[in-house]
C-alpha atoms as a PDB file:
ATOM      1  CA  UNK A   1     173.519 127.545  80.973  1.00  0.00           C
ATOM      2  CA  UNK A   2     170.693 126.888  79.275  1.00  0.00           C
ATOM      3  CA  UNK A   3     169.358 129.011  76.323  1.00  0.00           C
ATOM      4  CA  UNK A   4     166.396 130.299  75.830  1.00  0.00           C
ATOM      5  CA  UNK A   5     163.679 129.195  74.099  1.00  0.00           C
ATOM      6  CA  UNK A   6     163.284 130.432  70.712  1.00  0.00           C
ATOM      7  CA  UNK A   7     158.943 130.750  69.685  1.00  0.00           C
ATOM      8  CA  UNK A   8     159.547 131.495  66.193  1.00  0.00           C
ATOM      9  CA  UNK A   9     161.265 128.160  65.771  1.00  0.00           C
ATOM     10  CA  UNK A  10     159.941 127.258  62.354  1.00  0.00           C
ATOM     11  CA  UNK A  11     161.337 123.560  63.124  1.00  0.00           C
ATOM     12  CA  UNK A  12     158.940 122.606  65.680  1.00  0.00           C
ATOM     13  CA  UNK A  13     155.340 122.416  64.869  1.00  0.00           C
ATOM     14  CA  UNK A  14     152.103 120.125  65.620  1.00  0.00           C
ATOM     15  CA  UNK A  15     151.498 116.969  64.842  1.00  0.00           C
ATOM     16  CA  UNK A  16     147.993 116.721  62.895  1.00  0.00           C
ATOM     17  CA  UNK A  17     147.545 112.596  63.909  1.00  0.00           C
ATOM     18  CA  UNK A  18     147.652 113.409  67.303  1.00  0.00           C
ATOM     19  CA  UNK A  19     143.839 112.640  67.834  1.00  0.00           C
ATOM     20  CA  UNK A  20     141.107 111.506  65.777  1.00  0.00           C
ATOM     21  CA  UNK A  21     138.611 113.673  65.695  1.00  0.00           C
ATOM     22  CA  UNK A  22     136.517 111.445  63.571  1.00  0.00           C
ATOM     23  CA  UNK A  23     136.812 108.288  65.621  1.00  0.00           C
ATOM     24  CA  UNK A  24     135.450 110.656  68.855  1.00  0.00           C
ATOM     25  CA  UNK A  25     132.704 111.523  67.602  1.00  0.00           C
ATOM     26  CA  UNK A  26     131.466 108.544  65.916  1.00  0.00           C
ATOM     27  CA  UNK A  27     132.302 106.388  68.891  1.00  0.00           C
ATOM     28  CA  UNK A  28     130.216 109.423  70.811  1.00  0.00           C
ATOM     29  CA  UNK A  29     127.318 108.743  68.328  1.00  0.00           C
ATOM     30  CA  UNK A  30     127.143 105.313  68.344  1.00  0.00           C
ATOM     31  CA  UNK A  31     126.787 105.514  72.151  1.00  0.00           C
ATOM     32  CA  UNK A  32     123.970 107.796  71.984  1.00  0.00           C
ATOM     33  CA  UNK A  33     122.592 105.174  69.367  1.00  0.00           C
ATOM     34  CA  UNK A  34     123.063 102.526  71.843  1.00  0.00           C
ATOM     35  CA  UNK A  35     121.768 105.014  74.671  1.00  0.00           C
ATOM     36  CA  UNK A  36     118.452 105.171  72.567  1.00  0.00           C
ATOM     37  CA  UNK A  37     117.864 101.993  71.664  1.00  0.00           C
ATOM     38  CA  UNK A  38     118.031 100.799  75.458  1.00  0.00           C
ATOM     39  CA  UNK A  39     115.584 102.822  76.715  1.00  0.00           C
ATOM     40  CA  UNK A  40     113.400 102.358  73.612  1.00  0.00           C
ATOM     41  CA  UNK A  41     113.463  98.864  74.433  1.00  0.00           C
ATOM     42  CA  UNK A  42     113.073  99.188  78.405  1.00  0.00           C
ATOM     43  CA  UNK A  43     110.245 101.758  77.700  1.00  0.00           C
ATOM     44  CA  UNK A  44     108.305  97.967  75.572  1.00  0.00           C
ATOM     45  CA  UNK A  45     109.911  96.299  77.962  1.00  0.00           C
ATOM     46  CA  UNK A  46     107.644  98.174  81.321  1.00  0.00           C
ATOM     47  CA  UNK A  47     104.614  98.146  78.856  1.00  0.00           C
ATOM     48  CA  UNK A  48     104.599  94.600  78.305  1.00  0.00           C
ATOM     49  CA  UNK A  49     105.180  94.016  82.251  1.00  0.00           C
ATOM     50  CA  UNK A  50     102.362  96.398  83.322  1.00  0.00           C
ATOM     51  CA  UNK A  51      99.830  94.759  80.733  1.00  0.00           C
ATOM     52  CA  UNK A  52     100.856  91.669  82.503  1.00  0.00           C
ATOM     53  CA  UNK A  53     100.287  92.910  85.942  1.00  0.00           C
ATOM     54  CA  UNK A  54      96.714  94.151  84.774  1.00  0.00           C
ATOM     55  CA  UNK A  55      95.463  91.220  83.110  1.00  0.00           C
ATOM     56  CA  UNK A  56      96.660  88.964  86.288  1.00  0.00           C
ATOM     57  CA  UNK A  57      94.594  91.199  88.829  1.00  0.00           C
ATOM     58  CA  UNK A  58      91.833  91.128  86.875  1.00  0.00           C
ATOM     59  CA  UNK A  59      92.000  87.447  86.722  1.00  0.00           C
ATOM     60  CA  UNK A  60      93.019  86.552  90.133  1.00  0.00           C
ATOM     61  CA  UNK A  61      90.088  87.916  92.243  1.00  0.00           C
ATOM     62  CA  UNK A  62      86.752  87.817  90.402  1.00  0.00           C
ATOM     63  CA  UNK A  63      84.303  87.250  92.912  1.00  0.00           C
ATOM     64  CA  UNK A  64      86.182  90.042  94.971  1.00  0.00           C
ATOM     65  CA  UNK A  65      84.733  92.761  92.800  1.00  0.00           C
ATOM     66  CA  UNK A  66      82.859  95.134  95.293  1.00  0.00           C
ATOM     67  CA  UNK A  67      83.526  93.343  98.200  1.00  0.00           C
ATOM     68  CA  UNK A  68      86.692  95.751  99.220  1.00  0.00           C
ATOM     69  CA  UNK A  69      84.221  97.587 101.307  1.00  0.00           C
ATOM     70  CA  UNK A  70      83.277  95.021 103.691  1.00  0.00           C
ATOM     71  CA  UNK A  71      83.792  95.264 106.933  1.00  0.00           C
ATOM     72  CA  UNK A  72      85.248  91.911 108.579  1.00  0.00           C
ATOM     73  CA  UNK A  73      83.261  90.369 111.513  1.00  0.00           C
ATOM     74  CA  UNK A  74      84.343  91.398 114.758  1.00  0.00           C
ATOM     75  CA  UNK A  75      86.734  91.572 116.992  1.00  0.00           C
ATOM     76  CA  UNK A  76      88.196  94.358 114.758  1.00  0.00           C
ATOM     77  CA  UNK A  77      91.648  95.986 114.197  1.00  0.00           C
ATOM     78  CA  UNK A  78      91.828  99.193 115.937  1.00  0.00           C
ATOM     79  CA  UNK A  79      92.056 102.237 113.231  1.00  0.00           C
ATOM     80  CA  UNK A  80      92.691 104.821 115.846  1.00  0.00           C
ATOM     81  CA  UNK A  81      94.507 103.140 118.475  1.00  0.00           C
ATOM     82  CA  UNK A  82      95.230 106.876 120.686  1.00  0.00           C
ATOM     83  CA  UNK A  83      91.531 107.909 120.252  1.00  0.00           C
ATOM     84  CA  UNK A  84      90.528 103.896 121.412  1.00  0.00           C
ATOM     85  CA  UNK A  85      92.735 104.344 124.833  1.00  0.00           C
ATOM     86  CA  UNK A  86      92.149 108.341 125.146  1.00  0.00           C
ATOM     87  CA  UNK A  87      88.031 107.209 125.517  1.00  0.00           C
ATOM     88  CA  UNK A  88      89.063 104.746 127.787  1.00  0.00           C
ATOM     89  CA  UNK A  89      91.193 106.483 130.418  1.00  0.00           C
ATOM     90  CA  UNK A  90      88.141 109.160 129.967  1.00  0.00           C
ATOM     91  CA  UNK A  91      85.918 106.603 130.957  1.00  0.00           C
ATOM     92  CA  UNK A  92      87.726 105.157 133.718  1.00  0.00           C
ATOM     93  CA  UNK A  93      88.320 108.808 135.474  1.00  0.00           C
ATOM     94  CA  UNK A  94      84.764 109.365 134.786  1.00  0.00           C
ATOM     95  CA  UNK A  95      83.660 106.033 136.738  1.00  0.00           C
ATOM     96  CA  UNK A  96      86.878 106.760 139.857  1.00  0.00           C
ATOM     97  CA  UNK A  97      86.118 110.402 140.392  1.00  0.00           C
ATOM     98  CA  UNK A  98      81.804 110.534 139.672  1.00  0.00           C
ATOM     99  CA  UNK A  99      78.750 109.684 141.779  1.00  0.00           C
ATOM    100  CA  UNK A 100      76.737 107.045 140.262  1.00  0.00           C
ATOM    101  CA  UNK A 101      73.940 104.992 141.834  1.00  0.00           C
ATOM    102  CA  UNK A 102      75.034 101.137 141.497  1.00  0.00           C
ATOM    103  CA  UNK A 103      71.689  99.729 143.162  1.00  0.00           C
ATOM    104  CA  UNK A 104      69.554 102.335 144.179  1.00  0.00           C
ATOM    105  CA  UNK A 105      67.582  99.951 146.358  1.00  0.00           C
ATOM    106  CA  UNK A 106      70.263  98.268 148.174  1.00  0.00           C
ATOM    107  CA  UNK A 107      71.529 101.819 148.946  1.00  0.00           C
ATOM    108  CA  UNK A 108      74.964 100.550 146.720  1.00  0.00           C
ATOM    109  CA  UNK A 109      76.295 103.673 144.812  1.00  0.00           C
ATOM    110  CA  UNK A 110      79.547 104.077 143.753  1.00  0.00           C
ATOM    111  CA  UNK A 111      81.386 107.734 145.022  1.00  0.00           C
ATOM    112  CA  UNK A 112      84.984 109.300 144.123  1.00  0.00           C
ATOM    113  CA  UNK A 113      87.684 107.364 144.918  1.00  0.00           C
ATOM    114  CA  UNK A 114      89.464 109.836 147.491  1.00  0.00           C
ATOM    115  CA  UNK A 115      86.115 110.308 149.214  1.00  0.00           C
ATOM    116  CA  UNK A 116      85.630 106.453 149.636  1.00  0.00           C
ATOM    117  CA  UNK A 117      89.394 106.703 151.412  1.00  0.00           C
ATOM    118  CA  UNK A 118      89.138 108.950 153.510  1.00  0.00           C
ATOM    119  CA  UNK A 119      85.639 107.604 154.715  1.00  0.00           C
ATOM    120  CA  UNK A 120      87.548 104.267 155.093  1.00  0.00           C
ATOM    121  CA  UNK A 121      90.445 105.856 157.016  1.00  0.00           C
ATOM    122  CA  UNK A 122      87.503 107.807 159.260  1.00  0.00           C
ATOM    123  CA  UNK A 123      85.585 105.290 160.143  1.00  0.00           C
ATOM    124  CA  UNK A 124      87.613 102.393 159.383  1.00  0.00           C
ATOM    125  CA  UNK A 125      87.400  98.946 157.579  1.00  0.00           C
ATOM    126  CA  UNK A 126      84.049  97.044 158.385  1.00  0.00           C
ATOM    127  CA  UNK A 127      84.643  93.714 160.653  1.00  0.00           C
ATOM    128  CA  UNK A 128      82.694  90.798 161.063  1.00  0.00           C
ATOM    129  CA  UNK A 129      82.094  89.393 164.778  1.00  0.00           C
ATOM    130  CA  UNK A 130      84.239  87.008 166.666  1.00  0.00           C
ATOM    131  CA  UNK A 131      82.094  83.866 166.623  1.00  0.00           C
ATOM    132  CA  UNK A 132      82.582  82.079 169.981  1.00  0.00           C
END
């Protein structure tokens, strides 16, 4: 069997040079160093790009100045394409379903489209004469 372990062994004790307590944290530092000095030098870094960006806009486009608030000739891009079609089906059951004189002295006027069926299927469609 084995024996218990004794606690008050005065034989077995720590060893001190297990880890370096000094070498962790100055390897920690110097990272932090490191850390620092990258974004100190990505923080010039996105300055100089930016002033590069401004300078080249300002350049590239002089005679644009005031001129992004011109419209184009037409035809146009729609900007509201659902408002564009909803005004157009509007229109178009406006024109099938309303009375509206087309030539008033002709007697032509246009009439709702299920009243211009059922005056077709009444009286039928008009026919020309046989020619003999």
């Amino acid at each position: 069997m084995s024996e218990p372990h004794n606690l008050d062994n005065a034989e077995v004790v720590h060893e001190e040079s297990d880890v370096n307590v000094r070498a962790i944290l100055g390897w920690g530092l110097g990272l932090i160093v490191v850390a620092l000095v990258v974004q100190v030098f990505l923080w010039w870094l996105m300055g100089l790009y930016q002033g590069q960006v401004q300078r080249a806009d300002t350049r590239a486009y002089p005679l644009a100045v005031g001129q992004q608030d011109v419209q184009p000739p037409e035809p146009r891009l729609q900007t509201t394409p659902q408002q564009d079609m909803r005004a157009l089906r509007d229109s178009q059951r406006a024109r099938l379903q309303g009375h509206e004189w087309i030539n008033r002295d002709a007697g032509i006027a246009r009439i709702p489209i299920e009243d211009a069926m059922r005056i077709v299927v009444e009286r039928g469609l008009p026919t020309r004469e046989a020619a003999k």
